[in-house]
N, C-alpha and C. Protein backbone atom coordinates (compact mmCIF):
# COMPACT_ATOMS: atom_id res chain seq x y z
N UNK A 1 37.68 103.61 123.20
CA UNK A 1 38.93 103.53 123.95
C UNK A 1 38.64 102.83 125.27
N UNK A 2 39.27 101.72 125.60
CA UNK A 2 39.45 101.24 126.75
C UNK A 2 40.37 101.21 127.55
N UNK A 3 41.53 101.22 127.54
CA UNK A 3 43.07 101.20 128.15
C UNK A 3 43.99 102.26 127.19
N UNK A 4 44.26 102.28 127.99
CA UNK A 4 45.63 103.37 127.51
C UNK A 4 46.73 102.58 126.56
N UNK A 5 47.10 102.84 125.25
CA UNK A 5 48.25 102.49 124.89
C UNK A 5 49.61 101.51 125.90
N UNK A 6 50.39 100.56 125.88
CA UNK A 6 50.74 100.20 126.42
C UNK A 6 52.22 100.81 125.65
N UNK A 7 53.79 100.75 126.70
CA UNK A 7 54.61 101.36 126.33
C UNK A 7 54.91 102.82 126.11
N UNK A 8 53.64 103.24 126.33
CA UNK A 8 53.75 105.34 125.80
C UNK A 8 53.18 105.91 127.23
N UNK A 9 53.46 107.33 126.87
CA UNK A 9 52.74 108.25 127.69
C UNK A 9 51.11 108.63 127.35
N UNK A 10 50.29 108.28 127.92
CA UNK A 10 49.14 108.60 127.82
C UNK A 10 48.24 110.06 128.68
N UNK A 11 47.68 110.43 127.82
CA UNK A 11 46.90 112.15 128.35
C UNK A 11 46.13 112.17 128.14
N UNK A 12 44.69 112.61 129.99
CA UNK A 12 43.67 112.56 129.02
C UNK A 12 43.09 113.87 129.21
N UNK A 13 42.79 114.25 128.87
CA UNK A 13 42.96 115.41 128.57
C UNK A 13 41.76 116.89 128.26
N UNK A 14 41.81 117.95 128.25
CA UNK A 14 40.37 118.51 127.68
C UNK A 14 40.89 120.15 127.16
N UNK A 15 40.88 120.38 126.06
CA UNK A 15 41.65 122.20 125.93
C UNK A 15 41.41 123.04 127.11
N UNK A 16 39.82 123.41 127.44
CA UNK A 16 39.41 123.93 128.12
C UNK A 16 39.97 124.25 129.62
N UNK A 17 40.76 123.01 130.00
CA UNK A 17 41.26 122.89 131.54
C UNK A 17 43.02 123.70 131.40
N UNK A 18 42.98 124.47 132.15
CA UNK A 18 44.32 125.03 132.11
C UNK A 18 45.39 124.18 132.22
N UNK A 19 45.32 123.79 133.47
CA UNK A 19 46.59 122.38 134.08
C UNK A 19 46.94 121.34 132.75
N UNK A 20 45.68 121.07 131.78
CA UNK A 20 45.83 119.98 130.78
C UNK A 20 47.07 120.72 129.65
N UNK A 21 46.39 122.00 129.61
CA UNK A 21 47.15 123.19 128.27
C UNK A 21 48.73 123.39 129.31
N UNK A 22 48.37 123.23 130.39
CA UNK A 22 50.18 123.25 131.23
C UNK A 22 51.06 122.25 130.78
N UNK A 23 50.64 120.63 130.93
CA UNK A 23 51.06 119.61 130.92
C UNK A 23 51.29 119.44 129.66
N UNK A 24 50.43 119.62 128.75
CA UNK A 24 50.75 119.74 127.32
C UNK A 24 51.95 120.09 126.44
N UNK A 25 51.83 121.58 126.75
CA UNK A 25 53.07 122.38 126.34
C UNK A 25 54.22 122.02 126.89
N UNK A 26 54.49 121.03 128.61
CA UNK A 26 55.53 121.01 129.09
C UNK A 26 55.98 119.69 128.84
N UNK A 27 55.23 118.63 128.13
CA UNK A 27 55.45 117.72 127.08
C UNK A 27 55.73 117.91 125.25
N UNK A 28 55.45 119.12 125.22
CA UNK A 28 56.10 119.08 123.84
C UNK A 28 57.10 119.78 123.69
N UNK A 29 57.37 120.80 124.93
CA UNK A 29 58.84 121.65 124.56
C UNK A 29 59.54 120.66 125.07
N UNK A 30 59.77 119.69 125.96
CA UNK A 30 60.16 118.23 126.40
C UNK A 30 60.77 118.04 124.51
N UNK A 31 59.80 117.40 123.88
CA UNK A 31 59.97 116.49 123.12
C UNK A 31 59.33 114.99 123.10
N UNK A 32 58.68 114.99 124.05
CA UNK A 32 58.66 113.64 124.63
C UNK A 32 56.62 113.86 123.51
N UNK A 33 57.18 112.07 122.99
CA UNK A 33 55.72 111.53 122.60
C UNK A 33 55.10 110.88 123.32
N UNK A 34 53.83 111.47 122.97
CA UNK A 34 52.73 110.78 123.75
C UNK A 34 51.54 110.56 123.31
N UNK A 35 50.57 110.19 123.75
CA UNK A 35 49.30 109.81 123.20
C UNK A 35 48.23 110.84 124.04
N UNK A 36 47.43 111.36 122.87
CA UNK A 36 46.57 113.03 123.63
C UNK A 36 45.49 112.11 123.49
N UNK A 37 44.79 112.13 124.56
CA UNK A 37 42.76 111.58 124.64
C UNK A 37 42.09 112.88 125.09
N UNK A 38 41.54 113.29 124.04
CA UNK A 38 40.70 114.64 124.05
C UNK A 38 39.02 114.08 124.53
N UNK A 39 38.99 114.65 125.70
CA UNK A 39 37.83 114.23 126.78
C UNK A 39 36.60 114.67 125.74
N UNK A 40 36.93 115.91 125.25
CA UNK A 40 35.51 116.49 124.88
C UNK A 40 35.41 115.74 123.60
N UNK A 41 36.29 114.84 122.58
CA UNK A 41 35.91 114.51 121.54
C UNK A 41 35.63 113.02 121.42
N UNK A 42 36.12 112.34 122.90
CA UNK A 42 35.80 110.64 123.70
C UNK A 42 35.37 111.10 124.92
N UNK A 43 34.09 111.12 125.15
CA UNK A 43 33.50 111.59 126.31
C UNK A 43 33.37 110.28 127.19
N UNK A 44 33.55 109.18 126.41
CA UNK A 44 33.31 107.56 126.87
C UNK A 44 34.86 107.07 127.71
N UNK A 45 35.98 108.35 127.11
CA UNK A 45 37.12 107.95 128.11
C UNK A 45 37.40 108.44 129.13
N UNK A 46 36.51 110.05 129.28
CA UNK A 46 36.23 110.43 130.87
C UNK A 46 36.27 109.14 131.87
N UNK A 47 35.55 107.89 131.87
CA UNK A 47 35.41 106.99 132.31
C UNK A 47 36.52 106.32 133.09
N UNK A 48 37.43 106.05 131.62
CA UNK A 48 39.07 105.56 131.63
C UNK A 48 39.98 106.33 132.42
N UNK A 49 39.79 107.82 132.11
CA UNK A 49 40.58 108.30 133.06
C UNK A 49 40.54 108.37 134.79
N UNK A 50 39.39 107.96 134.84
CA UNK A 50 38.39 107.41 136.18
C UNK A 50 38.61 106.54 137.36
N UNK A 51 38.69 105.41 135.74
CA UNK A 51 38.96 103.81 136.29
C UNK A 51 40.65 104.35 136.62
N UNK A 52 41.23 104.74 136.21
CA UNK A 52 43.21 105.06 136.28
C UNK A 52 43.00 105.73 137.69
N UNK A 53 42.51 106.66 137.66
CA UNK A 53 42.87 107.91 138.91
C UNK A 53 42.01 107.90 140.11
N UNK A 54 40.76 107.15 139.99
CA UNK A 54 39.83 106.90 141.12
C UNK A 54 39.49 108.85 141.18
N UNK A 55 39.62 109.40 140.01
CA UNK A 55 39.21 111.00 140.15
C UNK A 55 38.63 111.55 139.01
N UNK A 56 37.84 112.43 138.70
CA UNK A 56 37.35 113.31 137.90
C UNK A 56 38.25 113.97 137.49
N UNK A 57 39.61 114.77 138.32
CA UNK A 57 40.22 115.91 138.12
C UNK A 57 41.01 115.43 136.45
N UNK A 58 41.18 116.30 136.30
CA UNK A 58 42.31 115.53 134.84
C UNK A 58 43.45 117.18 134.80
N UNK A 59 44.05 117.18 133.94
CA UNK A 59 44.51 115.86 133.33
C UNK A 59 45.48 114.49 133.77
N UNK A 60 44.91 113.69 133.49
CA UNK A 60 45.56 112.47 133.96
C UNK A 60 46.64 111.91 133.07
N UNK A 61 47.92 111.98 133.10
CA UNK A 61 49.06 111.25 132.69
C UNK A 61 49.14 109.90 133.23
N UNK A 62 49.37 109.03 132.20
CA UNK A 62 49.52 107.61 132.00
C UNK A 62 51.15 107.31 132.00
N UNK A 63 52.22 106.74 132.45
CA UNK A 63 53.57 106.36 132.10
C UNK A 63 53.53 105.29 131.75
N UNK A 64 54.43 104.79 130.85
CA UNK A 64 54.75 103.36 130.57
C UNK A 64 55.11 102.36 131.65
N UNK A 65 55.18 103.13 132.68
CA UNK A 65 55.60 101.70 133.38
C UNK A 65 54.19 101.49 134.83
N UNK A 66 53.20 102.35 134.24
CA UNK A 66 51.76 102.09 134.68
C UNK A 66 51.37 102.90 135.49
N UNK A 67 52.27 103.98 136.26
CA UNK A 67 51.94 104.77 137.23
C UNK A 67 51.18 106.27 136.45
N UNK A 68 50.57 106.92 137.53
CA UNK A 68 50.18 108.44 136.84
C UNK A 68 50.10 109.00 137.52
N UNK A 69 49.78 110.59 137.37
CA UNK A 69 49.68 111.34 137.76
C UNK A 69 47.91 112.19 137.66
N UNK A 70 47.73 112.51 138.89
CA UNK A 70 46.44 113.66 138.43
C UNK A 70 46.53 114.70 139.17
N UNK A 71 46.34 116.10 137.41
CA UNK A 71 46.88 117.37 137.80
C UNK A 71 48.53 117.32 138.39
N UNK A 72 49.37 117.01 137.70
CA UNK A 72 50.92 116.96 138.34
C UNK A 72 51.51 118.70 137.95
N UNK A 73 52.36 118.95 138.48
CA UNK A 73 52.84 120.04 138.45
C UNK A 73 53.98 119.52 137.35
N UNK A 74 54.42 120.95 136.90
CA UNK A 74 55.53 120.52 135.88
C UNK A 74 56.91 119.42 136.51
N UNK A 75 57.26 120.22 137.79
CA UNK A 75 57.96 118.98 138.67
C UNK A 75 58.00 117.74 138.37
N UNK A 76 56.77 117.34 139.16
CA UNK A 76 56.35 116.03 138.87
C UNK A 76 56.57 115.16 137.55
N UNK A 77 55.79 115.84 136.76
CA UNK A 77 56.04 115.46 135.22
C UNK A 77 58.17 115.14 135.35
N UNK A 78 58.19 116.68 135.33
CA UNK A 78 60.02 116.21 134.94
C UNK A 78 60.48 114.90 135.96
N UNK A 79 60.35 115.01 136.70
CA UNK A 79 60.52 114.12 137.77
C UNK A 79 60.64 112.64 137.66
N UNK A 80 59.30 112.60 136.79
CA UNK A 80 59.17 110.99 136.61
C UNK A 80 59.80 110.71 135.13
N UNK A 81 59.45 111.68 134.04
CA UNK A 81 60.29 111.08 132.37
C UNK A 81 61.52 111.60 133.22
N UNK A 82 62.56 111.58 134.28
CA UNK A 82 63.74 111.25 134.50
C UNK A 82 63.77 110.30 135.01
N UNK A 83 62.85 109.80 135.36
CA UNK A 83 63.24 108.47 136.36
C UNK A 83 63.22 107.65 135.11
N UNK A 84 62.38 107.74 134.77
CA UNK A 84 61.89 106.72 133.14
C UNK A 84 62.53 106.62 131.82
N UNK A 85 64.26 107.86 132.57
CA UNK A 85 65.02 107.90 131.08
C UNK A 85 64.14 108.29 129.88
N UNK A 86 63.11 109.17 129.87
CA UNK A 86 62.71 109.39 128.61
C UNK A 86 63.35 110.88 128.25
N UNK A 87 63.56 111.51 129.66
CA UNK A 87 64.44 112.70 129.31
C UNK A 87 65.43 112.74 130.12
C-alpha cells in the first residue's frame, strides 16, 4: 500500500487502539463506506499513515477530498461527511 484509495474514506487503523474501535463503529452505524488499513496486518502502512498526518497517533481518517483527521472525535468525523454530503 502506498496512497490511500482516491475518491473514498480511508482508515488506518489498529483493533487494539480504542479511538480506532470509536471511529469505526461511528462509521458504520453512519453507513458510510470506507476503506479499513489494518496497521497490525500492513505494518508497511504505519508509514502511510505517517507520510498523511506527520504523526504516529492513529487512527488516521483519509476524506475524499484529501483532508484528515488524527484521533477525531465523533464530532469531527460528523462534521466533515456533512460538509462532504456523504451524510
Amino acid at each position: 500500500m502506498t496512497t490511500p484509495p482516491q475518491n473514498t474514506i480511508t482508515m488506518f487503523s489498529a483493533e487494539w487502539c480504542r479511538d480506532c474501535r470509536r471511529t469505526k463503529a461511528q462509521l458504520d452505524e453512519l453507513g458510510v463506506e470506507y476503506t479499513y488499513i489494518d496497521l497490525e496486518t500492513d505494518p508497511a502502512a504505519a508509514d502511510v499513515a505517517k507520510d498523511i498526518s506527520g504523526r504516529t497517533n492513529i487512527p488516521v481518517v483519509v476524506y475524499p477530498d484529501g483532508s484528515h483527521h488524527v484521533e477525531p472525535s465523533n464530532a469531527d468525523v460528523e462534521a466533515k461527511l456533512r460538509e462532504l454530503s456523504i451524510i
